[in-house]
Protein backbone atom coordinates (compact mmCIF):
# COMPACT_ATOMS: atom_id res chain seq x y z
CA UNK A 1 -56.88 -40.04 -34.87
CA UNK A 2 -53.37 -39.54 -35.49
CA UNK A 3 -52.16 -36.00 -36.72
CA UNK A 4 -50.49 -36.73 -39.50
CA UNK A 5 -50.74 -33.35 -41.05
CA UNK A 6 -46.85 -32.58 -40.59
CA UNK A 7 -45.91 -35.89 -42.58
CA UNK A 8 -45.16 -35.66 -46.64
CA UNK A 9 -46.81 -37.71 -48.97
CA UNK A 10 -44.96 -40.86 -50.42
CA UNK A 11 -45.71 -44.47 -51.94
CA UNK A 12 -46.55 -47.18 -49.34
CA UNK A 13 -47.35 -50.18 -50.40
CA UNK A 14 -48.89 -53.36 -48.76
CA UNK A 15 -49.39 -57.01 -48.58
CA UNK A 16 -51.18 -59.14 -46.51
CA UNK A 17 -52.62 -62.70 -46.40
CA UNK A 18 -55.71 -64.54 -45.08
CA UNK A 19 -55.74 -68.77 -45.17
CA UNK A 20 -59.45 -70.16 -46.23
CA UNK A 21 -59.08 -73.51 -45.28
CA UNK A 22 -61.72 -76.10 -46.00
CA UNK A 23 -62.80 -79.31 -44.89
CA UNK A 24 -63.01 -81.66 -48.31
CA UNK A 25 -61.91 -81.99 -51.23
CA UNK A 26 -65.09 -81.49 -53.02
CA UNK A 27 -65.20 -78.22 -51.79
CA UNK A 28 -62.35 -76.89 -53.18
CA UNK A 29 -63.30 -78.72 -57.10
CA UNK A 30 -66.41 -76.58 -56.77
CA UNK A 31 -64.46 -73.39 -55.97
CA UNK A 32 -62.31 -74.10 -58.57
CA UNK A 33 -64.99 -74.88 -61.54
CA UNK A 34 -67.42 -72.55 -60.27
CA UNK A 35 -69.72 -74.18 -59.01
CA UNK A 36 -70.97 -73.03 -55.87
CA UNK A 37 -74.44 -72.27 -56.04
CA UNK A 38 -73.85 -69.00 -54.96
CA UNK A 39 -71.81 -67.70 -57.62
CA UNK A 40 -68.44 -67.59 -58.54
CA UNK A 41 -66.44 -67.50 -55.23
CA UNK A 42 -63.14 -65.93 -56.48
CA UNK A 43 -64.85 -63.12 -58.28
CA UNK A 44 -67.10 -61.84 -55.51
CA UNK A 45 -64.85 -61.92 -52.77
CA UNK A 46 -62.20 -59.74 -54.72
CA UNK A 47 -65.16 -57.55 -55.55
CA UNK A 48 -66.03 -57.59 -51.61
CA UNK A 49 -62.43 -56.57 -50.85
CA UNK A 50 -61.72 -54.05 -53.17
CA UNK A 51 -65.14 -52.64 -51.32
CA UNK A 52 -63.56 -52.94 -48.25
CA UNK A 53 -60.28 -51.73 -48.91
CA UNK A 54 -61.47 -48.08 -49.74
CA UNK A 55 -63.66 -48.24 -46.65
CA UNK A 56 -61.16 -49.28 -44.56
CA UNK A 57 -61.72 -46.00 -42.44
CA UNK A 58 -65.57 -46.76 -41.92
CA UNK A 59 -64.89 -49.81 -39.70
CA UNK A 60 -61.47 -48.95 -38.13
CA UNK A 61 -61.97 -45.83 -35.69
CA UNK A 62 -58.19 -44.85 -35.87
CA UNK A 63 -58.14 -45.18 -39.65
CA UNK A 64 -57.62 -42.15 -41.87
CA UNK A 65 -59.40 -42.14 -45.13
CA UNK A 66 -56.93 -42.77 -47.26
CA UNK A 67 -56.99 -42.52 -51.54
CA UNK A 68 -56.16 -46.15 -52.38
CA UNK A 69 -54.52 -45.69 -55.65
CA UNK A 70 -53.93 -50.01 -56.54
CA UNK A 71 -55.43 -52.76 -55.45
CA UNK A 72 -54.95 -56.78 -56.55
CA UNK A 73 -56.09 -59.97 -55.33
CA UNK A 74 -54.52 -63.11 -55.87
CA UNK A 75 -55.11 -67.08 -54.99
CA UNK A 76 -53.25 -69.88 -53.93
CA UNK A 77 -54.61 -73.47 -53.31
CA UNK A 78 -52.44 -75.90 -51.29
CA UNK A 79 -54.38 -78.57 -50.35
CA UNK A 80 -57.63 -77.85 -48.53
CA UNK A 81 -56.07 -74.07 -47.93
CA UNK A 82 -57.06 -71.11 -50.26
CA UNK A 83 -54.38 -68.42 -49.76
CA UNK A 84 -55.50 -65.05 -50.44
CA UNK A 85 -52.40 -62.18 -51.22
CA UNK A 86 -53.81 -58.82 -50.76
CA UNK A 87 -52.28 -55.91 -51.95
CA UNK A 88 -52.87 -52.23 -51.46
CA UNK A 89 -50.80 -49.15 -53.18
CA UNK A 90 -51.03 -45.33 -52.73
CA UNK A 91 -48.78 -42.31 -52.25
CA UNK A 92 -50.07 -40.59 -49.51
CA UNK A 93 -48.89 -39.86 -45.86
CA UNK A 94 -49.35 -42.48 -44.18
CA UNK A 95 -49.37 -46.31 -44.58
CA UNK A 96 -52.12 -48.64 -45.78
CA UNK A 97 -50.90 -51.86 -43.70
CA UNK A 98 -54.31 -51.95 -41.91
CA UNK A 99 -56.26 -51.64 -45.26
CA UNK A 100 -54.21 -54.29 -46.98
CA UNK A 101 -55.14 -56.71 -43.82
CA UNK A 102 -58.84 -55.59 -43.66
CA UNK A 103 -58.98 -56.37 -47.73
CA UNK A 104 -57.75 -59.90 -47.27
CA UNK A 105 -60.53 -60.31 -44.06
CA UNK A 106 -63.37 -59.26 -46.19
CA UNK A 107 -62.53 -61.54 -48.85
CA UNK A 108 -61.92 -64.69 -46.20
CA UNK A 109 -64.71 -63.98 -44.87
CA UNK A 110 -67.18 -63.58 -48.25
CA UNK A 111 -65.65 -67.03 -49.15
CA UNK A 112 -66.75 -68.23 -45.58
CA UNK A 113 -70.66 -66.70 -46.59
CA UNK A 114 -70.52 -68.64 -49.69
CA UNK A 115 -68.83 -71.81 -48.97
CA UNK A 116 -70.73 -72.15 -45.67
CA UNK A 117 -74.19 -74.07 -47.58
CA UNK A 118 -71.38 -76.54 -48.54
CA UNK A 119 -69.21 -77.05 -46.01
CA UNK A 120 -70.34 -76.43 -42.76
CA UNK A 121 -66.52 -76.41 -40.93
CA UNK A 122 -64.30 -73.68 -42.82
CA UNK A 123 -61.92 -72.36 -40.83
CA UNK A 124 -60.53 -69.02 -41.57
CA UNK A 125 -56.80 -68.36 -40.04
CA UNK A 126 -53.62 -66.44 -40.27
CA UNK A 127 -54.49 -62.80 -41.35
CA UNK A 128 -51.47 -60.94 -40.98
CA UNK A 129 -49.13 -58.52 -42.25
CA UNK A 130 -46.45 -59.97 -44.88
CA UNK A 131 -44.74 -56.33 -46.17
CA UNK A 132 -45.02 -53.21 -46.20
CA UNK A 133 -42.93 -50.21 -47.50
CA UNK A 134 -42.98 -46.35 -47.57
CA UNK A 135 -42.40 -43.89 -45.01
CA UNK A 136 -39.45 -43.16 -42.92
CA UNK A 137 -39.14 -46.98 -42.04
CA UNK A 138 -38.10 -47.47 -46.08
CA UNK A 139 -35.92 -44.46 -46.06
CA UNK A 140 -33.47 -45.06 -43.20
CA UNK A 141 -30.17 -43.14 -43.43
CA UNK A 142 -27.38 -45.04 -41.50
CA UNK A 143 -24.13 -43.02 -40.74
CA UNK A 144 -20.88 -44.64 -38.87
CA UNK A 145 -20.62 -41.25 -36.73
CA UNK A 146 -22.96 -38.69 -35.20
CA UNK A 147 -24.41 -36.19 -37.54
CA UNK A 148 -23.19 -32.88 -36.14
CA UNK A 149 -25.06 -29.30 -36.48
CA UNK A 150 -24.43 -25.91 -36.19
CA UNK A 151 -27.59 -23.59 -35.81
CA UNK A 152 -27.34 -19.87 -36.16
CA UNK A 153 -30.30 -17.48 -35.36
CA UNK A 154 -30.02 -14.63 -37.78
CA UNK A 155 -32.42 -11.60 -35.69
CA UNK A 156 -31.40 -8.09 -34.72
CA UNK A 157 -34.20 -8.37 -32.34
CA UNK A 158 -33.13 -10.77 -30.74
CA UNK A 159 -29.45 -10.48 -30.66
CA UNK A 160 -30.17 -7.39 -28.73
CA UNK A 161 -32.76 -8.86 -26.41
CA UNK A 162 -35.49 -7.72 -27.27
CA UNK A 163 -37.54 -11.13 -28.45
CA UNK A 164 -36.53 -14.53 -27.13
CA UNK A 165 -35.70 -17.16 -29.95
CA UNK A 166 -38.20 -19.58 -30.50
CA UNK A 167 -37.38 -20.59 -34.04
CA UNK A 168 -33.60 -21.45 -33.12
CA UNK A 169 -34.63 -24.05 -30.40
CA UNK A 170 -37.44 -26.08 -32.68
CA UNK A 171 -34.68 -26.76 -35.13
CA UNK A 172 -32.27 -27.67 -31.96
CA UNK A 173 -35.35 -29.98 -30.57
CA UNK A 174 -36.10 -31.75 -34.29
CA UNK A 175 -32.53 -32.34 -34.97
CA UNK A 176 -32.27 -34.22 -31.59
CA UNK A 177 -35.63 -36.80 -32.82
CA UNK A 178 -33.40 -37.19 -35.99
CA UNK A 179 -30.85 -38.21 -33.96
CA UNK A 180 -28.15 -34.89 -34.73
CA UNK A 181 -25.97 -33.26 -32.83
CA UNK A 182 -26.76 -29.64 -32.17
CA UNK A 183 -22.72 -29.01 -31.42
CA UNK A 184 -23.36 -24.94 -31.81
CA UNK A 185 -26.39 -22.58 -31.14
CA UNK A 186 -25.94 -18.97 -31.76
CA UNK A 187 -27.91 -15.98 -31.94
CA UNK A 188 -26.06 -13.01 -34.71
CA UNK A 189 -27.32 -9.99 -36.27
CA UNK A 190 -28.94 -9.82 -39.56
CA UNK A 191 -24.99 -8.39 -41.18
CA UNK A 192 -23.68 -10.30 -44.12
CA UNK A 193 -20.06 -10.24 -43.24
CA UNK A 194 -21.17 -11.77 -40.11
CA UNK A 195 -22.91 -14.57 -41.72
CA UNK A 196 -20.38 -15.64 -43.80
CA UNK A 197 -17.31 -15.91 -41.54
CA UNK A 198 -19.93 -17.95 -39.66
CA UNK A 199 -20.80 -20.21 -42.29
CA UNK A 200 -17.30 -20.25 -43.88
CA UNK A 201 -15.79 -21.45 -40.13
CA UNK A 202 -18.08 -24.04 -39.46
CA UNK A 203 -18.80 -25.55 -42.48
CA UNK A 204 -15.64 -27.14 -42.24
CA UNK A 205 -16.48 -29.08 -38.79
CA UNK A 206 -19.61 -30.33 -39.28
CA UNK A 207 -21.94 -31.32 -41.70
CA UNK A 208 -25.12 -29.48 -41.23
CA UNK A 209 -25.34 -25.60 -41.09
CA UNK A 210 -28.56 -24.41 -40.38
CA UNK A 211 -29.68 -20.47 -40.49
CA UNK A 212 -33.25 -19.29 -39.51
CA UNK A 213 -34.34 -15.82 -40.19
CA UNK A 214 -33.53 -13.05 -42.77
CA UNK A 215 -35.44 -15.03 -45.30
CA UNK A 216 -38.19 -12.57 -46.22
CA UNK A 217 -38.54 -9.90 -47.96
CA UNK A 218 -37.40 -6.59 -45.64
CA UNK A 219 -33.93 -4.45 -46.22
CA UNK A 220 -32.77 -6.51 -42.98
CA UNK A 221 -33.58 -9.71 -44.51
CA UNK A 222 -29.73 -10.71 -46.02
CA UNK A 223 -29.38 -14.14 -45.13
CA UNK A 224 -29.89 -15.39 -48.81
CA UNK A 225 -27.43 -12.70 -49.98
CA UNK A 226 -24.52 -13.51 -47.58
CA UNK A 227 -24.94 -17.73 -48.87
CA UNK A 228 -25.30 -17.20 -52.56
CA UNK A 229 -21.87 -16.54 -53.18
CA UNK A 230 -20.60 -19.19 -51.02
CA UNK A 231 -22.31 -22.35 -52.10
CA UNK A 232 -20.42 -24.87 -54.53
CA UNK A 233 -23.84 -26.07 -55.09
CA UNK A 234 -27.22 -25.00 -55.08
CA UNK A 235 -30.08 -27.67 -54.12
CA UNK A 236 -33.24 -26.40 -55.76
CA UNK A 237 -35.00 -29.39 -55.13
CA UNK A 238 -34.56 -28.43 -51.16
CA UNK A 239 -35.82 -25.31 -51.92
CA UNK A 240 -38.95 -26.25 -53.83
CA UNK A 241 -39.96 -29.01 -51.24
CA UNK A 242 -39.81 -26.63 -48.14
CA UNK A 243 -41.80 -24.00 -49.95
CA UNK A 244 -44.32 -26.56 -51.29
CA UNK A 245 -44.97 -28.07 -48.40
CA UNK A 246 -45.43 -24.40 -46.62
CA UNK A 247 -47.17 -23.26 -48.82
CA UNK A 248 -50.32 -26.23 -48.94
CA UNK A 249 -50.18 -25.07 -45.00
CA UNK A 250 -49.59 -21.41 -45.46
CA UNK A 251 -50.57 -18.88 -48.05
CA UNK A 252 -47.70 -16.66 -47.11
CA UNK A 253 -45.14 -19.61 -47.73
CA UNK A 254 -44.04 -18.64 -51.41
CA UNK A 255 -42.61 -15.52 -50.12
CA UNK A 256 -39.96 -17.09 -48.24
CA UNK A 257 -36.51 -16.98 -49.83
CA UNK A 258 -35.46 -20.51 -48.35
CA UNK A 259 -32.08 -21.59 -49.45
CA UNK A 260 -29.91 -24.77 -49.56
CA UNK A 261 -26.82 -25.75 -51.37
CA UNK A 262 -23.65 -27.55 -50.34
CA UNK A 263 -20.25 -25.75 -49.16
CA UNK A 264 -17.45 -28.61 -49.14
CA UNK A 265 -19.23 -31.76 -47.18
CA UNK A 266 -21.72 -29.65 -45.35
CA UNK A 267 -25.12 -29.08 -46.00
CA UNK A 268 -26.11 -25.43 -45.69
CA UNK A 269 -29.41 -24.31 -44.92
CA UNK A 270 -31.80 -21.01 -44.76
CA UNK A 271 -35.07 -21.54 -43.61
CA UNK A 272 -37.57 -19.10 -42.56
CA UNK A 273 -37.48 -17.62 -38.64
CA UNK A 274 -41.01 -17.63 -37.90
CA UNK A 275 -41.52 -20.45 -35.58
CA UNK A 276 -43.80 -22.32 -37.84
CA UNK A 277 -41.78 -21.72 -40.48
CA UNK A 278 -39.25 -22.97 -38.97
CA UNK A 279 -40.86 -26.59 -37.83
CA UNK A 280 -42.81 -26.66 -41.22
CA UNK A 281 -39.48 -26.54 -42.67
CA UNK A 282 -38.15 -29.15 -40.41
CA UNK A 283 -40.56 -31.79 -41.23
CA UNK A 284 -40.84 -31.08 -45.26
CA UNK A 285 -37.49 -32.29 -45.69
CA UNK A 286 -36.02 -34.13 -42.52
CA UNK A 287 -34.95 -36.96 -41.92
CA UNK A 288 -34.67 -37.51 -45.78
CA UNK A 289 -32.79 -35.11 -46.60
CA UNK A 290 -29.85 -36.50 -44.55
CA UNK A 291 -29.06 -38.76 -47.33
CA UNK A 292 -27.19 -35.66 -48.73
CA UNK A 293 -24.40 -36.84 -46.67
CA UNK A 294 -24.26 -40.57 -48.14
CA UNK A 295 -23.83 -38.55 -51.68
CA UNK A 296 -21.38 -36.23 -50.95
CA UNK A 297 -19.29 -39.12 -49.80
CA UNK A 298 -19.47 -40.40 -53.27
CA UNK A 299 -22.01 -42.94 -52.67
CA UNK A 300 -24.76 -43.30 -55.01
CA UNK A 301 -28.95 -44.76 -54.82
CA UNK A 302 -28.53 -47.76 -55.78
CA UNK A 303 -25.50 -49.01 -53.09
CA UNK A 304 -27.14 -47.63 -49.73
């Protein structure tokens, strides 16, 4: 299967839709008053599908078993055609397009079983997707103009040499996928003063400032110290998601002093330099996070 281990957890939601379609009239009347000798049709194919839905990952090899949190069935007759709407809710990480659709086949095709003593040529047609939402595909960010980045590797180690960055380039790599502009990469010392003229100079020309290292808890570790007094604003909710989601993959997570906060129209970050701190970090907030950007231009929610 898919790893899907990196990815947060959000709602998806999902609708598809099956067509029954008979071959009288009389077939449908029985439907209808419930009278098909083999029970009541509607009933026990929504009891089939909300079977099926939650087993989804039995029959479908690439499936992950996924908590279905909401399930409905609904009906629509149009002629000799029984619609069936199918649709699936949870908030997990990935998306439940492939349940929805299985849900809606199991309950065709439990009509099909019980309409088949009386009516020997139902057809059943058109199972397909109809919407879906969740995910990074509900959450796009559009901006007029390249997103541009500086990154700053805050090591004594290895500003003298003596270890190679590793942290430094994941962030460089993830911010190309998101479709940034790495327009500086720098490795300084773990000194305060050094990290604020940095931060002070290139806050102004772009709108991401990203520091990894001197997060922890050592006398070298000063990267929180040198931001604190510089942010306008403080992001807390940031803060909490990256140590969260570190910390469900991580036991060592909650001792990482990750900061973020806003310095005129740039986003300023300090995430841990370890290097899977560093991509943890990465994928607990990005690409959502970017929407920052759409805010500080005075947008709000509701208009993007």
């Amino acid at each position: 299967m898919v790893d899907i281990t990196h990815k947060i957890s959000t709602l998806r939601t999902a609708t598809a839709t099956a067509i029954v379609k008979v071959s009288k009239q009389e077939t449908i009347d029985a439907v209808v008053n419930n009278l098909v000798p083999k029970g009541n049709v509607f009933e026990m194919a929504k009891t089939a599908g909300l079977f099926a839905v939650k087993n989804t990952h039995l029959s479908i090899p690439d499936c992950h078993p996924i908590p279905i949190e909401f399930t409905s069935v609904e009906y629509k007759i149009e002629g000799l055609n029984i619609e069936i709407i199918f649709h699936v809710k949870t908030v997990y990480k990935t998306g439940v397009e492939v349940e929805a659709m299985h849900g809606a086949s199991i309950v065709a095709l439990t009509m099909y079983d019980m309409l088949k003593p009386i009516d020997k040529e139902i057809e059943i047609s058109t199972i397909k997707l109809v919407n879906k939402e969740g995910g990074k595909s509900s959450f796009k960010n559009k901006f007029p103009n390249v997103i541009k980045a500086a990154v700053f590797v805050c090591s004594d180690s290895i500003f003298a040499g003596d270890k190679e960055d590793r942290s430094g380039k994941i962030i460089v790599e993830k911010l190309i996928s998101y479709g940034v502009e790495t327009a500086h990469y720098e490795i300084i010392p773990d000194e305060i003063d050094i990290i604020q003229e940095r931060t002070k100079a290139f806050a102004k020309e772009h709108q991401l400032v990203i520091f990894t290292g001197g997060t922890g808890l050592s006398p070298r570790d000063v990267t929180p110290e040198a931001l604190s007094p510089l942010l306008e604003s403080r992001i807390p909710g940031i803060e909490e998601a990256i140590r969260d989601y570190g910390q469900q993959r991580m036991p060592y997570a909650m001792l990482s002093r990750t900061v973020a906060g806003t310095l005129g129209k740039s986003l300023v970050l300090a995430l841990p330099g370890s290097t899977n701190g560093a991509r943890e970090s990465m994928d607990a907030v990005f690409p959502h996070v970017m929407h920052v950007f759409h805010i500080l231009k005075g947008k709000n929610h509701d208009t993007l």
